[in-house]
N, C-alpha and C. Protein backbone atom coordinates (compact mmCIF):
# COMPACT_ATOMS: atom_id res chain seq x y z
N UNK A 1 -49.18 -22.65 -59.07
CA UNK A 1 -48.83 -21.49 -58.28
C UNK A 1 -48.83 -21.81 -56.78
N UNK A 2 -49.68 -22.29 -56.54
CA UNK A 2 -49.95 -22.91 -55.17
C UNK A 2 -48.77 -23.58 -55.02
N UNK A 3 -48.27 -24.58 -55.26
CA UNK A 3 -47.28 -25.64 -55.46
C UNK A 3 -46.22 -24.81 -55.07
N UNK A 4 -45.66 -23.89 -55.63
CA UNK A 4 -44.80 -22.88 -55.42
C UNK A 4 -44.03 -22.23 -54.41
N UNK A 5 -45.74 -21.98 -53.58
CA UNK A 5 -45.55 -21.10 -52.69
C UNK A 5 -45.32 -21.98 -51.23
N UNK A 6 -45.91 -23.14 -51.93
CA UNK A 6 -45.98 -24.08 -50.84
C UNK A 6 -44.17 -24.68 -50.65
N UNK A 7 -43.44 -24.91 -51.43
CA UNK A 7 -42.23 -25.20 -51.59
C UNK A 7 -41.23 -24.18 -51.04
N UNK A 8 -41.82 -22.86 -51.36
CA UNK A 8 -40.83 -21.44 -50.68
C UNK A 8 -41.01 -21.48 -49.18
N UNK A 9 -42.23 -21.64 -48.90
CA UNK A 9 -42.67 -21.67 -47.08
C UNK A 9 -41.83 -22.74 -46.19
N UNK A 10 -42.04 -24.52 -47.40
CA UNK A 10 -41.25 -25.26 -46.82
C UNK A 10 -39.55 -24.58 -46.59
N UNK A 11 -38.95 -24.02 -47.94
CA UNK A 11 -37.43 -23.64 -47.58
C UNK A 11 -37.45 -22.71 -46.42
N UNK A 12 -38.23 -21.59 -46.28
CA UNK A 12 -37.78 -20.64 -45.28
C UNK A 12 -37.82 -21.10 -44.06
N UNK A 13 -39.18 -22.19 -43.91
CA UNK A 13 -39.01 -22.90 -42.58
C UNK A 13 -37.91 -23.42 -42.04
N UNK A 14 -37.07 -24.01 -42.88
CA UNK A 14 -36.01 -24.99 -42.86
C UNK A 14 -34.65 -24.00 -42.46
N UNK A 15 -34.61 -22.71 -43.69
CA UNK A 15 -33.66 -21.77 -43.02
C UNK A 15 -33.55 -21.13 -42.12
N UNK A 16 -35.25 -20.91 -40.92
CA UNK A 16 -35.20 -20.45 -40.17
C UNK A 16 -34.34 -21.72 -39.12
N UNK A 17 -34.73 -22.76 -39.18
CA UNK A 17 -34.35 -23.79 -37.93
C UNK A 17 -32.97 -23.57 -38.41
N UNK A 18 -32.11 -23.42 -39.28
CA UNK A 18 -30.56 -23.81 -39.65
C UNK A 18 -30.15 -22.34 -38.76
N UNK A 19 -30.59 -21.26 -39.02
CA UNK A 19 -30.01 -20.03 -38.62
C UNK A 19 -30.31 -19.58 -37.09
N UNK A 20 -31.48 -20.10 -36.53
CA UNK A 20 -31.84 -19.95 -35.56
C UNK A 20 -30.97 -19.97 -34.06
N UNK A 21 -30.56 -21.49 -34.17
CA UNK A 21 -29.20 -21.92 -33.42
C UNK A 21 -28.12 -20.87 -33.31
N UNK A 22 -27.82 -20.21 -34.80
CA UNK A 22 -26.32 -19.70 -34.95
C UNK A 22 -26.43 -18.45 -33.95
N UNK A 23 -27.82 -17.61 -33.96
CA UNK A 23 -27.84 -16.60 -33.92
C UNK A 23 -27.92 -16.66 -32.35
N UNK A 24 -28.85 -17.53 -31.58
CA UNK A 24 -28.88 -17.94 -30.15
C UNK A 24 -27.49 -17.80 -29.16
N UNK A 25 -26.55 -17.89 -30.03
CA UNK A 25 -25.36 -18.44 -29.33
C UNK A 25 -24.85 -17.05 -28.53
N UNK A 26 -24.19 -16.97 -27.42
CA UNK A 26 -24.04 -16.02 -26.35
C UNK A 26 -22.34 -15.68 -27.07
N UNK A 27 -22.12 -14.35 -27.79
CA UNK A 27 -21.05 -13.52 -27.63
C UNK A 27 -20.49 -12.88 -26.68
N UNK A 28 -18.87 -12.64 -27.22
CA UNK A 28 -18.79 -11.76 -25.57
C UNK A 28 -18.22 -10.67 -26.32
N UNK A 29 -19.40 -9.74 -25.60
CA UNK A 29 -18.98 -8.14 -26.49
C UNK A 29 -18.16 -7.06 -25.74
N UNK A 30 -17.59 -7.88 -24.44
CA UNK A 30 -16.61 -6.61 -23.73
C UNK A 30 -15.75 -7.72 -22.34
N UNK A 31 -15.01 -6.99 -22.24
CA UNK A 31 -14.33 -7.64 -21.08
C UNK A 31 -13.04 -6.84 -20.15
N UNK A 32 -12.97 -7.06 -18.70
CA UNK A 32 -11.79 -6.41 -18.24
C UNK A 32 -11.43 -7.15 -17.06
N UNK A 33 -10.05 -7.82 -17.65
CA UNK A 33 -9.14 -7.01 -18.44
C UNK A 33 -9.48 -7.33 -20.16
N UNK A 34 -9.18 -6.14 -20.96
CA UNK A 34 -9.53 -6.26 -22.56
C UNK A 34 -8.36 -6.93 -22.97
N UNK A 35 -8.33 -7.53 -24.10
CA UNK A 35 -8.34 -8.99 -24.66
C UNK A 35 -7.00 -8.43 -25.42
N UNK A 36 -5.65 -8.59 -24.94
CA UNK A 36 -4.40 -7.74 -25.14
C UNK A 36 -3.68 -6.51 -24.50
N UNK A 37 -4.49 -6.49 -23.40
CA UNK A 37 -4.16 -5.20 -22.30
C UNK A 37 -2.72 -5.40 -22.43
N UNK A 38 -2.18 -4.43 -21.80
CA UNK A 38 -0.76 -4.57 -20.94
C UNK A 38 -1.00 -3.72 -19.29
N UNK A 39 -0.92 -4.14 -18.64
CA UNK A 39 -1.14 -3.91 -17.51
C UNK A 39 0.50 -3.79 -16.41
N UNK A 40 0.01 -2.84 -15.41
CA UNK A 40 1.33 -2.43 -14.52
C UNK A 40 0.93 -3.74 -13.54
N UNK A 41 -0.08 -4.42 -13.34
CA UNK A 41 -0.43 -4.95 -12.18
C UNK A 41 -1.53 -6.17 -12.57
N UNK A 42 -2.13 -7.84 -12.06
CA UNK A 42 -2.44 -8.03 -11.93
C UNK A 42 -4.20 -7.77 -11.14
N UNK A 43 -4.98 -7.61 -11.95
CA UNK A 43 -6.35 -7.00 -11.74
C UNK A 43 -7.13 -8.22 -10.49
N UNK A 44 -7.53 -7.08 -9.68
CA UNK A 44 -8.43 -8.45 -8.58
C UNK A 44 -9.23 -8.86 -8.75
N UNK A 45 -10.07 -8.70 -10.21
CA UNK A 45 -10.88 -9.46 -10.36
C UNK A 45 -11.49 -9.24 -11.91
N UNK A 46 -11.78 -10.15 -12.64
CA UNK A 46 -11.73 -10.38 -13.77
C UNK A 46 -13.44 -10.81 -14.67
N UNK A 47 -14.42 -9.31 -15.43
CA UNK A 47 -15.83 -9.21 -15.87
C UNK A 47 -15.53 -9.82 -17.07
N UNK A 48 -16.50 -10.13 -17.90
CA UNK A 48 -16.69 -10.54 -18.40
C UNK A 48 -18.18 -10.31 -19.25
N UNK A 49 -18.07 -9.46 -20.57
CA UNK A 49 -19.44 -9.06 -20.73
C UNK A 49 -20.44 -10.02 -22.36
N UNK A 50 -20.97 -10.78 -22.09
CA UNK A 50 -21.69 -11.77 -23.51
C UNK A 50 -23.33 -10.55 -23.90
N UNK A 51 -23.51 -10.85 -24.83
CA UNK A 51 -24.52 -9.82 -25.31
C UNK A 51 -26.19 -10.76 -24.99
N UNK A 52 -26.09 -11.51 -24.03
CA UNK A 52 -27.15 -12.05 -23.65
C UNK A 52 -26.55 -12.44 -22.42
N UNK A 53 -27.97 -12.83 -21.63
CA UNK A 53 -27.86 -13.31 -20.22
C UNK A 53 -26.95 -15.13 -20.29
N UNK A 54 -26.41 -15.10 -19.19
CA UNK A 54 -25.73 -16.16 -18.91
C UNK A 54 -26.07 -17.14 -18.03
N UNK A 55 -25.98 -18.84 -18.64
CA UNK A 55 -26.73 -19.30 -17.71
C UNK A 55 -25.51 -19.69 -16.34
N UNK A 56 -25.61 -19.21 -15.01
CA UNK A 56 -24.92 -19.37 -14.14
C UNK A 56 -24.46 -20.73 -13.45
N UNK A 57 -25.14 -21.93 -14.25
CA UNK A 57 -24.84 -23.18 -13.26
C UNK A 57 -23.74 -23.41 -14.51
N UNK A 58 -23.74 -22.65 -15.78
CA UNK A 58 -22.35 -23.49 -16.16
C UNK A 58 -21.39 -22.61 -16.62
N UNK A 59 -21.42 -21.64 -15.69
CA UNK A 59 -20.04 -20.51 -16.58
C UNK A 59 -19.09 -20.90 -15.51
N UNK A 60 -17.43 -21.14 -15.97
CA UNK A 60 -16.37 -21.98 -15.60
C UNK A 60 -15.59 -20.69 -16.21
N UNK A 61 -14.30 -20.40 -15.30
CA UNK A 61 -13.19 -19.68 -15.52
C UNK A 61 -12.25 -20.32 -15.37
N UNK A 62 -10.68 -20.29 -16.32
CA UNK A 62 -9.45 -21.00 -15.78
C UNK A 62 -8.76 -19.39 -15.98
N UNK A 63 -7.56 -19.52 -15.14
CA UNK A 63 -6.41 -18.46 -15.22
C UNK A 63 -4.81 -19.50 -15.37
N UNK A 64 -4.51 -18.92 -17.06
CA UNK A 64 -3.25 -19.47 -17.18
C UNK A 64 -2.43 -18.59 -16.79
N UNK A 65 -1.12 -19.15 -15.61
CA UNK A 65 -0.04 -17.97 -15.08
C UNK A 65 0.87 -17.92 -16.37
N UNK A 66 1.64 -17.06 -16.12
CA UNK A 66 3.04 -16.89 -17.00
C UNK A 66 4.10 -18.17 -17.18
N UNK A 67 3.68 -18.79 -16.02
CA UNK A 67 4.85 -20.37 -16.43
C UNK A 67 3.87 -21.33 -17.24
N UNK A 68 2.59 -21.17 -17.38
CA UNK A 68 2.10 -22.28 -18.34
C UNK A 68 0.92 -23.05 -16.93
N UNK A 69 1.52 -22.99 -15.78
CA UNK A 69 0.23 -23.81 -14.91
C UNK A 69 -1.38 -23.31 -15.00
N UNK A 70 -2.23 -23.99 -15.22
CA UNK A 70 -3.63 -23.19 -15.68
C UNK A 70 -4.30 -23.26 -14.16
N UNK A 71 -5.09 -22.26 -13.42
CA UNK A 71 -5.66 -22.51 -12.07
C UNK A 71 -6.94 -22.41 -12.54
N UNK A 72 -7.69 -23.34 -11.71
CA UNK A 72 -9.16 -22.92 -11.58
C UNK A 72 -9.51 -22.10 -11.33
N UNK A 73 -10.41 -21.14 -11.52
CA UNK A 73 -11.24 -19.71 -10.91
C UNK A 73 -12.42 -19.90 -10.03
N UNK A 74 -11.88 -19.74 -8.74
CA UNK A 74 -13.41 -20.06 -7.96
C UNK A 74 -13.75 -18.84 -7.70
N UNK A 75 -15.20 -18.94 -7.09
CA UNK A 75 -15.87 -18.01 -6.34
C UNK A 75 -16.92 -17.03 -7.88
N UNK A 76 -16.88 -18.05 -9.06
CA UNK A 76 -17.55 -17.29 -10.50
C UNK A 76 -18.87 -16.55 -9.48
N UNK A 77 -19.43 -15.16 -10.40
CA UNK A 77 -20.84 -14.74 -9.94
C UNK A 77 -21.32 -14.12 -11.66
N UNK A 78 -22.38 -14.92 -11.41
CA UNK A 78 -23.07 -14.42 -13.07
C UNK A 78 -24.13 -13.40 -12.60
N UNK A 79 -24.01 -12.08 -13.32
CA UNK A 79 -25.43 -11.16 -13.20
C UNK A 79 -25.49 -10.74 -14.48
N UNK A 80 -26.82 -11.43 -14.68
CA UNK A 80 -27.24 -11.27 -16.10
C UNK A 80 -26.44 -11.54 -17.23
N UNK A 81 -26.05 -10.48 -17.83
CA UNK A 81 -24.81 -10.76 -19.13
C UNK A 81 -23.19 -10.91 -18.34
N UNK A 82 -23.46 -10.58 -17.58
CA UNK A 82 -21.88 -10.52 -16.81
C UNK A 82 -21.18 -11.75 -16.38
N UNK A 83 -20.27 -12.35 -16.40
CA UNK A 83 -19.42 -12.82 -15.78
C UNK A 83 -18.49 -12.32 -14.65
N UNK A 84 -18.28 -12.10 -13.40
CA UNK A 84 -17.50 -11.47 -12.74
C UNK A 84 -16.80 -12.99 -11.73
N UNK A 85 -15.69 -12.59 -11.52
CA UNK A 85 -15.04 -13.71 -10.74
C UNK A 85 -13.29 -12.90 -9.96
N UNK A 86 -13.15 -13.52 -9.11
CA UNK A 86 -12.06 -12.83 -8.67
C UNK A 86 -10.63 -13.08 -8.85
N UNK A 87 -9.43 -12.60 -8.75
CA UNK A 87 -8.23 -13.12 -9.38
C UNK A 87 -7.53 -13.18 -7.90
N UNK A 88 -6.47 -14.38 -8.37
CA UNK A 88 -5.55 -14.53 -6.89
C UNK A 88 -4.83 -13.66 -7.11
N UNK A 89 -4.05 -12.84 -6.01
CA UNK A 89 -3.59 -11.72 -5.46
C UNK A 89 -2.02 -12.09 -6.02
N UNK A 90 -1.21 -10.76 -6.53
CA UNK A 90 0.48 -11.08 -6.48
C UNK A 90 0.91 -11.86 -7.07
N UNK A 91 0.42 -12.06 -8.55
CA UNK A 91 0.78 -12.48 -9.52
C UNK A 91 2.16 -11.85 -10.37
N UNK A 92 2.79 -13.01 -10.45
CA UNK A 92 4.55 -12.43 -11.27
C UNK A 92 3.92 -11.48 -12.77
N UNK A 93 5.22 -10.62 -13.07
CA UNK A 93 4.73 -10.04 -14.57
C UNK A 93 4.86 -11.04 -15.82
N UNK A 94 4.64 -11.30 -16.65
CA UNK A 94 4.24 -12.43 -17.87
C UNK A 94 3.08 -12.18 -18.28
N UNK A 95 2.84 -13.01 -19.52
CA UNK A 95 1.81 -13.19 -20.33
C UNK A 95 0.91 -14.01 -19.54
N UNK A 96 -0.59 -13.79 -19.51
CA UNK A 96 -1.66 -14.52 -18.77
C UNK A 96 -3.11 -14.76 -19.91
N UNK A 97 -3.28 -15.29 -19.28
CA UNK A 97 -4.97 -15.87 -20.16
C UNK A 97 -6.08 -16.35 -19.35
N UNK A 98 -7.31 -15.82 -19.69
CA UNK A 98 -8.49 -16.46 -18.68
C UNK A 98 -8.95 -17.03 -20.18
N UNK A 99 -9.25 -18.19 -20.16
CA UNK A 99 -10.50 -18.97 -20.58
C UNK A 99 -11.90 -19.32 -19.83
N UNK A 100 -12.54 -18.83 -20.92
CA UNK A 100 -14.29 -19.02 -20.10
C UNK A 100 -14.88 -20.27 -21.07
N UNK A 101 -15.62 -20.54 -20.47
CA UNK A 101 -16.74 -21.57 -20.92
C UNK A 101 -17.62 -21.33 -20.16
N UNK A 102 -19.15 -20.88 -21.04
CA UNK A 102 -20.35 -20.71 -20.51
C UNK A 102 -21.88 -21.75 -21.43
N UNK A 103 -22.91 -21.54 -20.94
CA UNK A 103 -23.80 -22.18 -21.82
C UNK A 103 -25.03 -21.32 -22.51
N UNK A 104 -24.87 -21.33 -23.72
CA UNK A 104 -25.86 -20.39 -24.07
C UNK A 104 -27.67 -20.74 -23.90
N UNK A 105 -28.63 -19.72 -24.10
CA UNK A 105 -29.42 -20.46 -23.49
C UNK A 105 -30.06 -21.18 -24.78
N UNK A 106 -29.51 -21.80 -25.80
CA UNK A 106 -29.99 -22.45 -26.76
C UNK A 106 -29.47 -24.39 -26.38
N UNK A 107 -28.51 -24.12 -25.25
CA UNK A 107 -27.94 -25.42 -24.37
C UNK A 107 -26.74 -25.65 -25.60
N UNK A 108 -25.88 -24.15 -26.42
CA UNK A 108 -24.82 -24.70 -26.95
C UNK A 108 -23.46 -24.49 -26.10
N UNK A 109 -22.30 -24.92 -25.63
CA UNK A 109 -21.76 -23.81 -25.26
C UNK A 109 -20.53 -23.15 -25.89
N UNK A 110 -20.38 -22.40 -25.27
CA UNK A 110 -19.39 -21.46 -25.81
C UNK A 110 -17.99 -20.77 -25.14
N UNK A 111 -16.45 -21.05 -26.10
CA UNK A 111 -15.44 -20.89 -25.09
C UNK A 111 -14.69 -20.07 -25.80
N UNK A 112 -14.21 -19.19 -25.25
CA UNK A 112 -12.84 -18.62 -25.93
C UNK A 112 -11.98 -18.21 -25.15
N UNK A 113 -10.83 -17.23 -24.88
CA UNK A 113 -9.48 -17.08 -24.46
C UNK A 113 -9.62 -15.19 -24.24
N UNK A 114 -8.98 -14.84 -23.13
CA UNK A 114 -9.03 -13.18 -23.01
C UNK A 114 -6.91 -13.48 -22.92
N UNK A 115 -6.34 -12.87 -23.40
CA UNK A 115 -4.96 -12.88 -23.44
C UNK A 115 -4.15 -11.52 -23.40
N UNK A 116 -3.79 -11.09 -22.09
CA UNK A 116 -3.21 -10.16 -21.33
C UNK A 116 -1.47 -9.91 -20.86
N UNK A 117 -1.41 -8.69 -20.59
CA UNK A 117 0.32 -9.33 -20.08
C UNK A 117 0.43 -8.11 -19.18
N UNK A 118 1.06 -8.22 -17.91
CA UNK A 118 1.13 -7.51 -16.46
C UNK A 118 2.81 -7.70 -16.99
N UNK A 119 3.37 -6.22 -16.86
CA UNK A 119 4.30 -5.69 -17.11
C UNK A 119 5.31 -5.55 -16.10
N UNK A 120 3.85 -5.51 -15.03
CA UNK A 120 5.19 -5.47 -13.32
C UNK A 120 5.33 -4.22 -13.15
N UNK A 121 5.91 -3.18 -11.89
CA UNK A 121 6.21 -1.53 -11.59
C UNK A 121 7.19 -1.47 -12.73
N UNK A 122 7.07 0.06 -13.14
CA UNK A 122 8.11 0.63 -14.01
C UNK A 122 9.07 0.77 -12.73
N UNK A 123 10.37 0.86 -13.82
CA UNK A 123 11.38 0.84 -13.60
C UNK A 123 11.51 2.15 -12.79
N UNK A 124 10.88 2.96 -13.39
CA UNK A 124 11.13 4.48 -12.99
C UNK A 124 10.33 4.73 -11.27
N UNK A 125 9.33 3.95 -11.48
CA UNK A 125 8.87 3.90 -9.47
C UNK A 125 10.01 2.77 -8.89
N UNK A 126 10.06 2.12 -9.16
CA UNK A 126 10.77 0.60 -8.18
C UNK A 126 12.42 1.54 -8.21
N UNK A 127 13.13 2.77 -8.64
CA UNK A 127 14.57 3.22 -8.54
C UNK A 127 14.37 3.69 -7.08
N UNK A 128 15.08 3.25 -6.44
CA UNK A 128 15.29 4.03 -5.19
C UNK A 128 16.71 5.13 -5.02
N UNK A 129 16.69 6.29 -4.36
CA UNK A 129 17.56 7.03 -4.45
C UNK A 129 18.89 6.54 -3.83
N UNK A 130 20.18 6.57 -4.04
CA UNK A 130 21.13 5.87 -3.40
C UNK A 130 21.63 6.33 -2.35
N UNK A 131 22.24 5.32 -1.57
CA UNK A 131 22.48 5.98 0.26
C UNK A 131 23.63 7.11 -0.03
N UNK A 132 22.93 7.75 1.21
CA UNK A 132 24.12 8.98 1.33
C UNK A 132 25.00 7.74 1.71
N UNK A 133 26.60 8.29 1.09
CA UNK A 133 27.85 8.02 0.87
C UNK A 133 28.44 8.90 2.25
N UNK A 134 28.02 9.62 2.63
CA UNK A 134 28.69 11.13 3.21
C UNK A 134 29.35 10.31 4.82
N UNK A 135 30.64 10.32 4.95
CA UNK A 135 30.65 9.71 6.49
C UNK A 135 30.03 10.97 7.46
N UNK A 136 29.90 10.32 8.45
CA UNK A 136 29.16 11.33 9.75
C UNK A 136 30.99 11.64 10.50
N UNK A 137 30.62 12.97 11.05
CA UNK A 137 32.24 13.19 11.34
C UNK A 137 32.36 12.05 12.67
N UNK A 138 33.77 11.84 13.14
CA UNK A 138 34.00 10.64 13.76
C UNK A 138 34.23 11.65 15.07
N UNK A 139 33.57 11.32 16.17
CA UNK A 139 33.61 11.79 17.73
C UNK A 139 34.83 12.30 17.84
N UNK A 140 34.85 13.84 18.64
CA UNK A 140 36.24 13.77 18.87
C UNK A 140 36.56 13.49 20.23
N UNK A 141 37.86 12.48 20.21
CA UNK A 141 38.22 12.25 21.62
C UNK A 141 39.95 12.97 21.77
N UNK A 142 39.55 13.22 23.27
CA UNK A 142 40.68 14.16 24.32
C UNK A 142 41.67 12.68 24.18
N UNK A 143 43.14 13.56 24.04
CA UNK A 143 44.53 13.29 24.19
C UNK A 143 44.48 12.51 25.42
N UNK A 144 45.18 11.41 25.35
CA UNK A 144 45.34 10.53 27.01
C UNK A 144 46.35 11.45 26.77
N UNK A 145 46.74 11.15 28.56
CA UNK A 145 48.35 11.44 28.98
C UNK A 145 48.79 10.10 29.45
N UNK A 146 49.80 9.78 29.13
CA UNK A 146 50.38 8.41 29.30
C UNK A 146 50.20 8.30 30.98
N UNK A 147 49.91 7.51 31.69
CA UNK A 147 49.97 7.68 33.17
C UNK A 147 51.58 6.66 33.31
N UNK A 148 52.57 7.25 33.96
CA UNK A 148 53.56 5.81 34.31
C UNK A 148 53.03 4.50 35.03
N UNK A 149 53.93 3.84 34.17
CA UNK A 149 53.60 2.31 34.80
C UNK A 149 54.82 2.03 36.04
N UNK A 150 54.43 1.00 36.31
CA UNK A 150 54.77 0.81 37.87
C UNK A 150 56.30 0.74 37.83
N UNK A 151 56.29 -0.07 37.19
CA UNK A 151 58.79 0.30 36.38
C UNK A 151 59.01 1.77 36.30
N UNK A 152 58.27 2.96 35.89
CA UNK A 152 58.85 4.08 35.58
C UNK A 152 58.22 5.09 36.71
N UNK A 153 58.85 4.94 37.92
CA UNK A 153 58.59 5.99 38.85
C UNK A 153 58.87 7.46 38.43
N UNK A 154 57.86 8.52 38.98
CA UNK A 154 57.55 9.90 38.74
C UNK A 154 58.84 10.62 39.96
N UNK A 155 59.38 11.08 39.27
CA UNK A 155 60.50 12.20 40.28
C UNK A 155 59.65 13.43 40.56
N UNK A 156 60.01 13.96 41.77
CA UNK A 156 59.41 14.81 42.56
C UNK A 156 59.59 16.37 41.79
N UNK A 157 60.97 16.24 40.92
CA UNK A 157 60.67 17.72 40.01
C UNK A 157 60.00 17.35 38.73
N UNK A 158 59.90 15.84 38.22
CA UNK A 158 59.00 15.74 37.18
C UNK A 158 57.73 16.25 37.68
N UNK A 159 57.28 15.57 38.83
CA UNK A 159 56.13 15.72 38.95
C UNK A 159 55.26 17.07 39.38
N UNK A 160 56.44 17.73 39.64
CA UNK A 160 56.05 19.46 40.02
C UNK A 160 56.50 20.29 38.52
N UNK A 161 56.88 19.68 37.55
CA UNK A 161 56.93 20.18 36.56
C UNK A 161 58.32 20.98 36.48
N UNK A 162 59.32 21.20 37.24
CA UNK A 162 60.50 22.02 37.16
C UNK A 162 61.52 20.83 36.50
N UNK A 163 61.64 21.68 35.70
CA UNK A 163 63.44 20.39 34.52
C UNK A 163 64.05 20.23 35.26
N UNK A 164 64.74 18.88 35.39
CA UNK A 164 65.63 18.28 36.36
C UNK A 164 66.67 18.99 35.45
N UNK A 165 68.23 19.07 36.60
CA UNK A 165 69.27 19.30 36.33
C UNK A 165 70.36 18.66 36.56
N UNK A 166 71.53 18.43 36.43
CA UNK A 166 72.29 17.52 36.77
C UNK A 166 73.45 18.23 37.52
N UNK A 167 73.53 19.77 37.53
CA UNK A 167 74.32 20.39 38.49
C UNK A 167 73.90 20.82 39.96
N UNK A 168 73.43 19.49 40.74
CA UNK A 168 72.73 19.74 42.18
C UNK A 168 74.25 19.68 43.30
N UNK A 169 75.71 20.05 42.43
CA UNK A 169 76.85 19.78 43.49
C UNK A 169 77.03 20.79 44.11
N UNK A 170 76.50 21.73 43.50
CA UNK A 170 77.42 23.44 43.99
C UNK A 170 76.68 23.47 45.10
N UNK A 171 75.14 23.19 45.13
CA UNK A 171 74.51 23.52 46.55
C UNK A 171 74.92 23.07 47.59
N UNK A 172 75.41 21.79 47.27
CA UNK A 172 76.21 21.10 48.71
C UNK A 172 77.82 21.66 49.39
N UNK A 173 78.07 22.54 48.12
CA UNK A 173 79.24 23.05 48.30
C UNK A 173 79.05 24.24 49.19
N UNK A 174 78.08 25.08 48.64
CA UNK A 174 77.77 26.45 49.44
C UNK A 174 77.32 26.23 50.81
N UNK A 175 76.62 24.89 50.79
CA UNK A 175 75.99 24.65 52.27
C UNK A 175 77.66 24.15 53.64
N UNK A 176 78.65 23.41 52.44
CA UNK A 176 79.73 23.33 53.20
C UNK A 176 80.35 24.47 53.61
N UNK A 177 80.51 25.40 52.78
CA UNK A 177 81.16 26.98 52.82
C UNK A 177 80.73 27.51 54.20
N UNK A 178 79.36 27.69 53.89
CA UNK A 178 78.79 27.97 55.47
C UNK A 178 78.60 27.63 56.35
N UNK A 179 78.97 26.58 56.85
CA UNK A 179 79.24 25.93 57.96
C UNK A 179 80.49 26.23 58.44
N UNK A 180 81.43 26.02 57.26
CA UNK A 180 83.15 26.47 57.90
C UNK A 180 82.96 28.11 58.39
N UNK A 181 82.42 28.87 57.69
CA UNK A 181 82.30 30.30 57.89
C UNK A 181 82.00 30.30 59.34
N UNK A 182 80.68 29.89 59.96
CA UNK A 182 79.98 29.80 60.79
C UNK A 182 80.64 29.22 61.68
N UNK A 183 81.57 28.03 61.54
CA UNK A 183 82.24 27.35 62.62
C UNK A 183 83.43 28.34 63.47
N UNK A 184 84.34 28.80 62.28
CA UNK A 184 85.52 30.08 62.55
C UNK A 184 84.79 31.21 63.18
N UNK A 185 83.55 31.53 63.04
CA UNK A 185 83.09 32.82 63.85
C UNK A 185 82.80 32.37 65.00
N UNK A 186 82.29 31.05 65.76
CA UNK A 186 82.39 30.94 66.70
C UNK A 186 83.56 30.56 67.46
N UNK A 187 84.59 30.32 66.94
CA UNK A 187 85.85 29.81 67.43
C UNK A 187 86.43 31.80 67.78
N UNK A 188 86.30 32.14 66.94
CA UNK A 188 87.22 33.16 67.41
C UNK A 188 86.55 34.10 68.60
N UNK A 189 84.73 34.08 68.92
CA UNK A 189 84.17 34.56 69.20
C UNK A 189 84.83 34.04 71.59
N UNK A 190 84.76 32.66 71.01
CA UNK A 190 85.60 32.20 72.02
C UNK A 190 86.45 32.32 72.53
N UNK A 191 87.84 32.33 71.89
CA UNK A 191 88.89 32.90 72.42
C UNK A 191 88.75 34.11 72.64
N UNK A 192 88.19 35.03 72.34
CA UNK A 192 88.51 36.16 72.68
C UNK A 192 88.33 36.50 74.21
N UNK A 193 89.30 37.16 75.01
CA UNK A 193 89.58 37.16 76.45
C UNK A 193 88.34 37.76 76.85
N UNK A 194 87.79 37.45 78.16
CA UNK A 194 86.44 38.34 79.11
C UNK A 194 87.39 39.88 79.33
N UNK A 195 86.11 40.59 78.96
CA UNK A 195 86.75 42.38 79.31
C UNK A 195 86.71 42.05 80.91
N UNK A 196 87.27 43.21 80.98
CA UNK A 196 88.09 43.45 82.58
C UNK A 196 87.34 44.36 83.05
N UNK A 197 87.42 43.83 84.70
CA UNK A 197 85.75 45.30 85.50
C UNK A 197 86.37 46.26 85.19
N UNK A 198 85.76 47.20 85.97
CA UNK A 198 86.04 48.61 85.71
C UNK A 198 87.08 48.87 86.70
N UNK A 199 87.78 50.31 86.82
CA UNK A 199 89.19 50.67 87.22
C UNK A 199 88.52 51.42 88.50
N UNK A 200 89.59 51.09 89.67
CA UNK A 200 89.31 51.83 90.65
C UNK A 200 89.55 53.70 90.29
N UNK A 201 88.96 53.81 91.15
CA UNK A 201 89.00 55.49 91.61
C UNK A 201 89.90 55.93 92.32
């Protein structure tokens, strides 16, 4: 009987050391961004939650971009179970991935993959409304008046505005008329004899 019990104590001992390890090991029971998000935007900074404390001299972040280049993650800060670290700014839309590697405190460590995708602005913010089409009315400008050029001299009834005419003969005629009129009245005014004094008494 003894023998027995002594053989059961040895196994459980043995299953405790086999299971012990497994159970030590640091999970990660939350994270943001969560592990398939779709996101409008690249997050500035990227938690990380394990269900035990983390040892801080060896938790390591990479960020794979959307073309496949993987960046280092600097600036990691471990508090307690947390992982927190910051993300570079203005990242294109694509599929992304942080991989962590941390050390549990059993000295195993432990890595896995958070796998996300930034969608970029909807379509429906980035539409801008389209330009007014509408022309603005066009200035109005005053009628020139042609001014003459130096070849086309201004006539004195153009320029007083009275229509030229082309019958300017008759006036020279009437002005001849009266002169002859005027000449014969003094001719006859001449001959005519001096009256005679008066008649004696």
């Amino acid at each position: 009987m003894r023998r027995l019990l002594t053989v059961l104590l040895v196994a459980c001992a043995a299953l405790a050391t086999v299971v012990t390890p497994a159970v030590a090991h640091n999970v990660l029971t939350g994270s943001d961004p969560k592990n398939g998000a779709m996101l409008k935007e690249l997050p500035e900074r990227a938690t990380l939650t394990f269900d035990q404390p983390v040892r801080a001299e060896f938790a390591k972040l990479a960020l794979t971009l959307p073309g496949g280049a993987a960046l280092p993650v600097t600036g990691v800060e471990v508090r307690g179970s947390k992982v927190i670290a910051p993300l570079p700014p203005g990242g294109p839309a694509g599929a992304y991935a942080i991989g962590y590697q941390i050390v549990s405190n059993d000295g195993h460590p432990v890595t896995g993959t958070i796998r996300f995708t930034v969608a970029g602005p909807s379509s429906a913010t980035g539409a801008t409304s389209p330009p007014d089409r509408t022309a603005s009315p066009a200035p109005e400008v005053a009628p020139e008046t042609a001014s003459p050029g130096p070849g086309d001299p201004v006539t004195g009834a153009a320029a007083s505005g009275v229509p030229q005419s082309g019958g300017g003969s008759w006036v020279w005629g009437l002005l001849v008329v009266a002169l002859l009129v005027s000449g014969l009245g003094i001719a006859v005014v001449a001959r005519r004899p001096p009256a005679s004094g008066g008649h004696g008494a």
